[in-house]
C-alpha atoms as a PDB file:
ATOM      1  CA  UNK A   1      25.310 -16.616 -24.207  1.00  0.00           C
ATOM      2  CA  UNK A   2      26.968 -13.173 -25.682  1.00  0.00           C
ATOM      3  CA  UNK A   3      24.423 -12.803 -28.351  1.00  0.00           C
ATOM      4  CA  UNK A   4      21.431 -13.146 -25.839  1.00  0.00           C
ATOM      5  CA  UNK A   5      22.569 -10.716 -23.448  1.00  0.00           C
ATOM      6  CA  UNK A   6      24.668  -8.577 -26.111  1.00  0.00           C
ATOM      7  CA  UNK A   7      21.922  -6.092 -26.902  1.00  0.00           C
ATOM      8  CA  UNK A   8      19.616  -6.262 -23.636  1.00  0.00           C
ATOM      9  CA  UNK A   9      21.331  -5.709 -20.694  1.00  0.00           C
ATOM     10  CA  UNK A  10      19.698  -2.124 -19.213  1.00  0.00           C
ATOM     11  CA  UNK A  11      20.781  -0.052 -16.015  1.00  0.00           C
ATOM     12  CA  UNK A  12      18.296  -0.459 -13.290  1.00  0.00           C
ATOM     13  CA  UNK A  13      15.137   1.623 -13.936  1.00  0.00           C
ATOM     14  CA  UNK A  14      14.381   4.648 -11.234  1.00  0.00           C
ATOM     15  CA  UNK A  15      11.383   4.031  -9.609  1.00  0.00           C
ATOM     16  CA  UNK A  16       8.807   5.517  -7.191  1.00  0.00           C
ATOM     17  CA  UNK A  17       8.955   4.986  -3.367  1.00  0.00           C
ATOM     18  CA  UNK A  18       5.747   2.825  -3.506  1.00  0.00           C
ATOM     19  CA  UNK A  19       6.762   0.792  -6.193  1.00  0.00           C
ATOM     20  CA  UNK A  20      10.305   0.182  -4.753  1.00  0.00           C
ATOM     21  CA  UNK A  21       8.312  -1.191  -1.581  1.00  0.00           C
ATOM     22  CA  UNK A  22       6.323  -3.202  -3.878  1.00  0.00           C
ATOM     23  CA  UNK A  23       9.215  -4.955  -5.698  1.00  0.00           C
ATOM     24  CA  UNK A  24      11.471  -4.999  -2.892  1.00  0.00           C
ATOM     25  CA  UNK A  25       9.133  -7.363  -1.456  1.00  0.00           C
ATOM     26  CA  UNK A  26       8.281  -9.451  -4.586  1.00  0.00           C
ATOM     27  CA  UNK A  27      12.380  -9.102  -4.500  1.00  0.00           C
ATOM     28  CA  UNK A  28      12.947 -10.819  -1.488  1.00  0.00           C
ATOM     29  CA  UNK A  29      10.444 -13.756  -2.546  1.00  0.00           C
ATOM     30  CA  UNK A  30      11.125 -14.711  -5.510  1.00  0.00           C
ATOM     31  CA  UNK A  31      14.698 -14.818  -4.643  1.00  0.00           C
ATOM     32  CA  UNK A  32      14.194 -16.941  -1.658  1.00  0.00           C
ATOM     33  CA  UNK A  33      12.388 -19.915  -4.145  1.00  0.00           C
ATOM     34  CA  UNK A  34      15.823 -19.657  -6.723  1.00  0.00           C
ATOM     35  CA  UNK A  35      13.911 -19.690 -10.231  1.00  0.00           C
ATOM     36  CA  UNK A  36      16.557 -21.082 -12.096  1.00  0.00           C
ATOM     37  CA  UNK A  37      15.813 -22.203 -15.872  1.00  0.00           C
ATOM     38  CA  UNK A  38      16.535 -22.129 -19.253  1.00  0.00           C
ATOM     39  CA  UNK A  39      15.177 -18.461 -20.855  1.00  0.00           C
ATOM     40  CA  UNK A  40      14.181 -18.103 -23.950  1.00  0.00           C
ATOM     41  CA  UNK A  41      14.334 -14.596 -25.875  1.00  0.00           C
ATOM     42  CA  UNK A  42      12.434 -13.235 -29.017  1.00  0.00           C
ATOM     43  CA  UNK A  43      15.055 -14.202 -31.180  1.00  0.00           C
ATOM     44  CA  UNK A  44      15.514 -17.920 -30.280  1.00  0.00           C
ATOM     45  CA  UNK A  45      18.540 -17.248 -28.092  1.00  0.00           C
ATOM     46  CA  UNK A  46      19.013 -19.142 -24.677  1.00  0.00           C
ATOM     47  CA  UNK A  47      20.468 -19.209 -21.351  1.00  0.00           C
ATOM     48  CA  UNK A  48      20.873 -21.034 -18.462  1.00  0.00           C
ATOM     49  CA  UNK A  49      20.008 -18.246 -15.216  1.00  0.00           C
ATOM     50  CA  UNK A  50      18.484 -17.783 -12.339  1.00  0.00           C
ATOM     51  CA  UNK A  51      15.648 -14.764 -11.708  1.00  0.00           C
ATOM     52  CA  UNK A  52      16.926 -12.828  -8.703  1.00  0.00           C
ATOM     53  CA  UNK A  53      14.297  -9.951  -8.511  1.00  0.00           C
ATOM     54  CA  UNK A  54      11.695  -7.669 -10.319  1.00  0.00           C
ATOM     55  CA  UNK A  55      13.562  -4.357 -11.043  1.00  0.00           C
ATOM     56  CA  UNK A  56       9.933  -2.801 -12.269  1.00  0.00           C
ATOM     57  CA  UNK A  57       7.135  -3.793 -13.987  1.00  0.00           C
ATOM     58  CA  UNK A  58       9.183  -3.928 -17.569  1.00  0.00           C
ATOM     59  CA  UNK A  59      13.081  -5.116 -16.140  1.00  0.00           C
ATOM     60  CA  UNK A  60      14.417  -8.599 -14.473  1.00  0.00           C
ATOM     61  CA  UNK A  61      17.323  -9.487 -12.704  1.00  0.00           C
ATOM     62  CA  UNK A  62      19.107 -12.543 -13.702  1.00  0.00           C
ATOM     63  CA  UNK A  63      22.007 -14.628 -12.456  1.00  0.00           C
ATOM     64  CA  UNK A  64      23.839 -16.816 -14.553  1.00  0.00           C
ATOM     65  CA  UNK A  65      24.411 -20.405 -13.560  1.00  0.00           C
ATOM     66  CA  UNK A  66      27.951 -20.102 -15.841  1.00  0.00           C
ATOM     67  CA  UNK A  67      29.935 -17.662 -13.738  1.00  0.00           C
ATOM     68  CA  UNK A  68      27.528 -15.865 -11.306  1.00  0.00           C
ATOM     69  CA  UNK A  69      27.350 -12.771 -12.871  1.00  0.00           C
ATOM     70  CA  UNK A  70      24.116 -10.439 -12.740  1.00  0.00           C
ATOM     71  CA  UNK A  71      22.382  -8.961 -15.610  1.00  0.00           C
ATOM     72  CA  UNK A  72      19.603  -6.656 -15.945  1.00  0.00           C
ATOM     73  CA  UNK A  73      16.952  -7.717 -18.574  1.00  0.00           C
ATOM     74  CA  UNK A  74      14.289  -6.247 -20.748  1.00  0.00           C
ATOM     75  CA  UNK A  75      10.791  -8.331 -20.050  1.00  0.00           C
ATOM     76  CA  UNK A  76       9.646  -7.691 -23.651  1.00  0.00           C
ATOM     77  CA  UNK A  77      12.282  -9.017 -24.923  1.00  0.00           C
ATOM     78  CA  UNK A  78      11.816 -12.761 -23.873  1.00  0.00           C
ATOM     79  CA  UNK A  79       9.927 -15.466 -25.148  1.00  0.00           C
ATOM     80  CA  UNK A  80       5.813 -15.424 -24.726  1.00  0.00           C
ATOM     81  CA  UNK A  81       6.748 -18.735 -22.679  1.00  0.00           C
ATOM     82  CA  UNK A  82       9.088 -16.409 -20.204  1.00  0.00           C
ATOM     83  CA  UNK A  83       6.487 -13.832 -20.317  1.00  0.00           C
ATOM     84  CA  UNK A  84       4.007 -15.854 -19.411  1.00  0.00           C
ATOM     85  CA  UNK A  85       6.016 -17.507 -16.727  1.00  0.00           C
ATOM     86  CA  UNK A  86       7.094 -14.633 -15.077  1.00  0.00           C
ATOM     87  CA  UNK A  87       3.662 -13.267 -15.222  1.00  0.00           C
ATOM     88  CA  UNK A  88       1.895 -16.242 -13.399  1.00  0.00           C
ATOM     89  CA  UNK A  89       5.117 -15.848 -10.665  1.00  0.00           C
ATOM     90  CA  UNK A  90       4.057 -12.172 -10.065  1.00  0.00           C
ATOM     91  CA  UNK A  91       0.270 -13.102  -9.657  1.00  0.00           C
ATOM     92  CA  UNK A  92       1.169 -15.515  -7.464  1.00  0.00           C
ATOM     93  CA  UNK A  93       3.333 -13.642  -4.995  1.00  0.00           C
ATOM     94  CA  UNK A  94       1.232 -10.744  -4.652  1.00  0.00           C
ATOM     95  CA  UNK A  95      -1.694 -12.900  -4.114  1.00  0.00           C
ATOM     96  CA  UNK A  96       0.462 -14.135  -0.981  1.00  0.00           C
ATOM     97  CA  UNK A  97       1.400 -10.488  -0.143  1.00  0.00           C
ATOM     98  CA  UNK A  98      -2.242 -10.192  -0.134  1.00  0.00           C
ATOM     99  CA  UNK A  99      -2.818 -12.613   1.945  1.00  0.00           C
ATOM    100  CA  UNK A 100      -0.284 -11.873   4.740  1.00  0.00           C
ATOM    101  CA  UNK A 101      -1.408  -8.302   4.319  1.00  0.00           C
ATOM    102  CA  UNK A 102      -5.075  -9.402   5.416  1.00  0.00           C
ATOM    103  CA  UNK A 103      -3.969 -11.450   7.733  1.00  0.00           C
ATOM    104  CA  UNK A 104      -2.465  -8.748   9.815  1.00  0.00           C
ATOM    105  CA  UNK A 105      -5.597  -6.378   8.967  1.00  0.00           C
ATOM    106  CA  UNK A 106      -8.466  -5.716  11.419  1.00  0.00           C
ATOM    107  CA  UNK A 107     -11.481  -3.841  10.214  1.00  0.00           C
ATOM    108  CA  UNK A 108     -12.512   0.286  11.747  1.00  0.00           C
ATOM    109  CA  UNK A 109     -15.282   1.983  10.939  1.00  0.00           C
ATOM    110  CA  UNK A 110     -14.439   5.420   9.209  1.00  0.00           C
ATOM    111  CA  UNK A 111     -17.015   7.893   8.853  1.00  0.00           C
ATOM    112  CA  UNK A 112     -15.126   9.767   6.116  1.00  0.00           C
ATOM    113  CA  UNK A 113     -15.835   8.619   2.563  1.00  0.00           C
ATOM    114  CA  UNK A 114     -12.116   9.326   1.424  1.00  0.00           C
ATOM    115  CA  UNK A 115     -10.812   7.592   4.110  1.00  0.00           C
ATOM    116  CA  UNK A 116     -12.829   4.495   3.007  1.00  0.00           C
ATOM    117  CA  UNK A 117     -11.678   4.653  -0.595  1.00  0.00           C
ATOM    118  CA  UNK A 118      -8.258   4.844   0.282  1.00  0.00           C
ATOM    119  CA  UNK A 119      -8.253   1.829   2.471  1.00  0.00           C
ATOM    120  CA  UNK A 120     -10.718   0.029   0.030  1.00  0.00           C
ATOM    121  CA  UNK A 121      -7.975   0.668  -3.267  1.00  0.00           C
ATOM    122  CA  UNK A 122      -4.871  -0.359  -0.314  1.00  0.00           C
ATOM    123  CA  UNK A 123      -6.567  -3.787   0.089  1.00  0.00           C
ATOM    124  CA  UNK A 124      -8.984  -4.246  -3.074  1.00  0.00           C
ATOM    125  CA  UNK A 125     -11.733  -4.763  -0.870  1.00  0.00           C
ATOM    126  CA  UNK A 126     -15.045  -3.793  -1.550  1.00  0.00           C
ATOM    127  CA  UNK A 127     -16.860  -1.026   1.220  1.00  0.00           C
ATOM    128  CA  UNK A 128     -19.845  -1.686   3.316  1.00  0.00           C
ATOM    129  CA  UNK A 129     -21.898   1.797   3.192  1.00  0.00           C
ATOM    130  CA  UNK A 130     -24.171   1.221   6.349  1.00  0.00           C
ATOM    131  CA  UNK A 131     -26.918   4.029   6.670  1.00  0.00           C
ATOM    132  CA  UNK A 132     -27.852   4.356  10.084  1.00  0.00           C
ATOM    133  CA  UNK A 133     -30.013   6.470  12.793  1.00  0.00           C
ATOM    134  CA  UNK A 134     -27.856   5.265  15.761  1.00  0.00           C
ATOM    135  CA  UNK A 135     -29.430   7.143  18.792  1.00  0.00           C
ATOM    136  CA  UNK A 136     -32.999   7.064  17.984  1.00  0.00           C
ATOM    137  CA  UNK A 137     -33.376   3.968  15.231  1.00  0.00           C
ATOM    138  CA  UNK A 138     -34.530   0.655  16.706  1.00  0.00           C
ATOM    139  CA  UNK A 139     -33.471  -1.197  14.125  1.00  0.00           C
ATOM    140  CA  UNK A 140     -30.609   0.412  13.433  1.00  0.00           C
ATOM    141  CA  UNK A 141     -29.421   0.001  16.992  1.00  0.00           C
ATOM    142  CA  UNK A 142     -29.950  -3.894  17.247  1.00  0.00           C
ATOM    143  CA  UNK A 143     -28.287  -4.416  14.005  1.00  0.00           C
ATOM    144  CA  UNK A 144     -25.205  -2.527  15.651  1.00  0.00           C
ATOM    145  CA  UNK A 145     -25.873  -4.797  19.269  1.00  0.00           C
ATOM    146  CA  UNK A 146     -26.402  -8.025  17.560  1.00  0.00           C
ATOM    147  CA  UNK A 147     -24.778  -7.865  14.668  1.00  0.00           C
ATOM    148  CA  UNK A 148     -22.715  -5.126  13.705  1.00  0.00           C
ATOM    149  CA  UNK A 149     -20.384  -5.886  17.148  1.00  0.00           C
ATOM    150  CA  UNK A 150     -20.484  -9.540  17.412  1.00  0.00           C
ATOM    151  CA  UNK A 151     -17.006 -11.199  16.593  1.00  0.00           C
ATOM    152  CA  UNK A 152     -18.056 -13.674  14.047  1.00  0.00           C
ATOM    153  CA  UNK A 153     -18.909 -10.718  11.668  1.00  0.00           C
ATOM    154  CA  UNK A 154     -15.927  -8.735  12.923  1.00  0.00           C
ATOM    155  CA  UNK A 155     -13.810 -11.574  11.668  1.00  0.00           C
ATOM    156  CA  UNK A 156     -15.762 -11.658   8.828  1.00  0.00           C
ATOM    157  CA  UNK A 157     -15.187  -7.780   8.214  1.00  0.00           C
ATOM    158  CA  UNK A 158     -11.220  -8.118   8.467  1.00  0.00           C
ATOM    159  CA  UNK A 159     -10.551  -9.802   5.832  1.00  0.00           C
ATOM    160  CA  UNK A 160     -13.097  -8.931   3.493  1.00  0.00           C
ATOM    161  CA  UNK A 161     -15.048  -6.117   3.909  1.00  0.00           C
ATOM    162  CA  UNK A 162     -13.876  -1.836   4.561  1.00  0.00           C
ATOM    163  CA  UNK A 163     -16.633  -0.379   6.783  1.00  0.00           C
ATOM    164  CA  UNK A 164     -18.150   3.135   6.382  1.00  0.00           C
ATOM    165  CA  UNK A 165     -20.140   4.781   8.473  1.00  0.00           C
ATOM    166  CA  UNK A 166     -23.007   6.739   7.267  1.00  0.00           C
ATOM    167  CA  UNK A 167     -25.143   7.919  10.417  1.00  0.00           C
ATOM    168  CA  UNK A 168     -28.110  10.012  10.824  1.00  0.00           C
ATOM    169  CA  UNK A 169     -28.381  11.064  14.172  1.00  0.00           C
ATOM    170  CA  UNK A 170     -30.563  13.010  16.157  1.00  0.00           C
ATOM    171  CA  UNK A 171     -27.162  14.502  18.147  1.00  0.00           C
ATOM    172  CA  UNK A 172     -24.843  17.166  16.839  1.00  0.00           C
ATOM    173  CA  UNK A 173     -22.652  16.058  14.041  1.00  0.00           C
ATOM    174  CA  UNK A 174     -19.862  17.562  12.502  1.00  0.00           C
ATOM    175  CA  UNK A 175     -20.768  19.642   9.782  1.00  0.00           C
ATOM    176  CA  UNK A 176     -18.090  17.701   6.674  1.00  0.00           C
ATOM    177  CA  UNK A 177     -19.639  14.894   7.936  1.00  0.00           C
ATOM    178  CA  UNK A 178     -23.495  15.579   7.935  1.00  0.00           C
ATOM    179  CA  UNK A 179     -22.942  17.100   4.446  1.00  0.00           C
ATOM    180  CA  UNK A 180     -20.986  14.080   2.869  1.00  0.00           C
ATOM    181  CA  UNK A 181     -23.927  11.935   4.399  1.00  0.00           C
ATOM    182  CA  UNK A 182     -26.519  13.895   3.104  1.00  0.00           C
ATOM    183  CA  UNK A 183     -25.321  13.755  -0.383  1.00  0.00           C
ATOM    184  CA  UNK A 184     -24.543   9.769  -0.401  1.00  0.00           C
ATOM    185  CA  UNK A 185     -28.043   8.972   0.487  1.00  0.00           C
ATOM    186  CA  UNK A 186     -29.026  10.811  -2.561  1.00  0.00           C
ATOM    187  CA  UNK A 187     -26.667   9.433  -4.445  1.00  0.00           C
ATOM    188  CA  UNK A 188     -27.982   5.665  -3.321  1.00  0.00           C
ATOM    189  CA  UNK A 189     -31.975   6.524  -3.286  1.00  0.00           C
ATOM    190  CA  UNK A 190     -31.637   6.038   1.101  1.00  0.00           C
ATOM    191  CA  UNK A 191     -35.399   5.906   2.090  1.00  0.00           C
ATOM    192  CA  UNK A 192     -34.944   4.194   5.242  1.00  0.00           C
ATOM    193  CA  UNK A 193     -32.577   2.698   7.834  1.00  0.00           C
ATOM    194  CA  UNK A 194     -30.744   0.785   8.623  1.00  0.00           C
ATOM    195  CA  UNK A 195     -29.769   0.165   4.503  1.00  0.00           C
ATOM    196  CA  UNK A 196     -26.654  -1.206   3.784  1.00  0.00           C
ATOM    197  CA  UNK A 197     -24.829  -0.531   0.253  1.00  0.00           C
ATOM    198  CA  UNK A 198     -22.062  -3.056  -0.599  1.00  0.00           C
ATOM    199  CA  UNK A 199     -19.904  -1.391  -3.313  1.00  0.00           C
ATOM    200  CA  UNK A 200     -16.936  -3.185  -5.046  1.00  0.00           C
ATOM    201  CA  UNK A 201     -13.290  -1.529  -4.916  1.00  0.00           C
ATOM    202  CA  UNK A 202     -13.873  -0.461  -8.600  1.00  0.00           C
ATOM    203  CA  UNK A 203     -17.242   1.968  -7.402  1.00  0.00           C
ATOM    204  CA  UNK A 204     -19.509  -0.403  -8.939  1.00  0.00           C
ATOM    205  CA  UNK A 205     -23.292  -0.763  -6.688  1.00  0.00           C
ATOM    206  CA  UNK A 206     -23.039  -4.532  -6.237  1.00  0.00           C
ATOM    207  CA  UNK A 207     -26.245  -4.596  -3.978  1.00  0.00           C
ATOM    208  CA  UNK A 208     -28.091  -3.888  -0.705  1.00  0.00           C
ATOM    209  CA  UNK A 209     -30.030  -5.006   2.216  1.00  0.00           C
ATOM    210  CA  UNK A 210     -32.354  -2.926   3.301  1.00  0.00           C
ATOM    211  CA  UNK A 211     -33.639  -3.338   7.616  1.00  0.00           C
ATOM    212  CA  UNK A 212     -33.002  -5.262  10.122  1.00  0.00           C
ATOM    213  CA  UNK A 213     -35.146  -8.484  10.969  1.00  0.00           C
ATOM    214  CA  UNK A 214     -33.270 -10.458  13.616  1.00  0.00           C
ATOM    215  CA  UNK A 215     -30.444 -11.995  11.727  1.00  0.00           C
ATOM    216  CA  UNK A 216     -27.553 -13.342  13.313  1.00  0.00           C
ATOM    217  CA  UNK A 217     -24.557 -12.795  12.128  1.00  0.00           C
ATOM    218  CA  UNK A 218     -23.639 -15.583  10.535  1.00  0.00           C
ATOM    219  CA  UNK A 219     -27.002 -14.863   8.358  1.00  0.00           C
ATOM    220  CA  UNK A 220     -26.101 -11.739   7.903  1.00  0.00           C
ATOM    221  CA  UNK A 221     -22.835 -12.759   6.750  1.00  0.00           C
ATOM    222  CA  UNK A 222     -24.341 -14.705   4.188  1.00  0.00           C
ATOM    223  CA  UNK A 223     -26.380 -12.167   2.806  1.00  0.00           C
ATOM    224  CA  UNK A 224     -23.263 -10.044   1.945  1.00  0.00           C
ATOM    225  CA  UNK A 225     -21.812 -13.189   0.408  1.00  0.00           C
ATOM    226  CA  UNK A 226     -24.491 -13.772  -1.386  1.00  0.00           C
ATOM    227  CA  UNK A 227     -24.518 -10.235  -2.929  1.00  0.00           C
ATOM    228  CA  UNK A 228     -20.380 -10.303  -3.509  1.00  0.00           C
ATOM    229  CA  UNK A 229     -20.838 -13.816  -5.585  1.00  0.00           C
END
């Protein structure tokens, strides 16, 4: 037991803010399932522990089952079995901190481009870029009626989808605004509205539907599905 933990016991790394939210939470966990087993490190050594948190992205805390004391420990320095371990336990707890994130999420629409990034990188969710004339468009304005406002896509929206609004009104706008707009439907070819643009997290053009021909939402739906397979 000495010789494993001889050379590798570190003091706890310092940390940002965001990431200390981050592992607090993968913290409290992974504690609460007790990981107790056998570890392994690089050299063939063993021991008999329990994991009691993620320090950081490179450090462990451990608790031995022989006398209940707590060590700090070097990731790199375990087994490829114990790396491989520990990676599948952090995939799958913040694919549940995902999930209870979403859960709790209901979709806005943001007219600002940066706003829609940020929220798109908080939730790795791709962003719907709708291109609309909302006070003189036809179309445009019974995609928003029977569509755009119906629940089942709204649903659909929270847990999948960041919506940006992209409009082209007749009305006043504000001047950031009209300018950012502008510039996007260069950017994306816009010859007509309504289009929609649905863009992954990463900025990559994943596909669009251009008009509006009387689809309910649930088709609708599907056609966003359909480009995000």
């Amino acid at each position: 037991m000495s010789h494993f933990l001889k050379t590798y016991t570190f003091p706890t790394t310092v940390i940002t803010d965001t990431m200390y939210r981050l592992f607090l939470l993968l913290a409290l966990i992974v504690s609460s399932s007790a990981f107790g087993r056998i570890w392994e490190n690089n050299k063939g050594q063993s021991i008999d522990a329990e994991l009691v948190e993620f320090i950081s992205d490179s450090q462990i805390k451990i608790k031995l089952a022989s006398n209940g004391r707590y060590y700090d420990y070097n990731i790199s320095d375990l087994s490829e079995a114990d790396q491989t371990y520990l990676a599948e336990i952090k995939t799958k707890v913040q694919a549940e901190q995902r999930a209870a994130k979403l859960a709790k999420r209901k979709a806005r629409w943001t007219e600002d481009l940066d706003d829609a990034l940020a929220e798109s990188k908080e939730y790795d969710l791709p962003i719907l870029y709708l291109f609309t004339g909302s006070d003189w468009c036809g179309y445009c304005i019974r995609l928003h009626d029977q569509v755009l406002t119906e629940r089942e896509f709204e649903k659909y929206a929270d847990k999948n989808l960041v919506l940006l609004l992209l409009d082209f009104p007749q009305n006043k706008q504000k001047r950031s605004i009209a300018e950012q707009n502008k510039k996007l439907k260069s950017e994306f070819g816009v010859r007509g509205y309504p289009t929609v643009w649905i863009v992954g997290a990463d900025g990559e053009k994943l596909g669009k539907i251009g008009g509006y021909s009387n689809w309910s939402p649930e088709e609708y739906v599907a056609k966003i599905e359909k480009i995000l397979e």
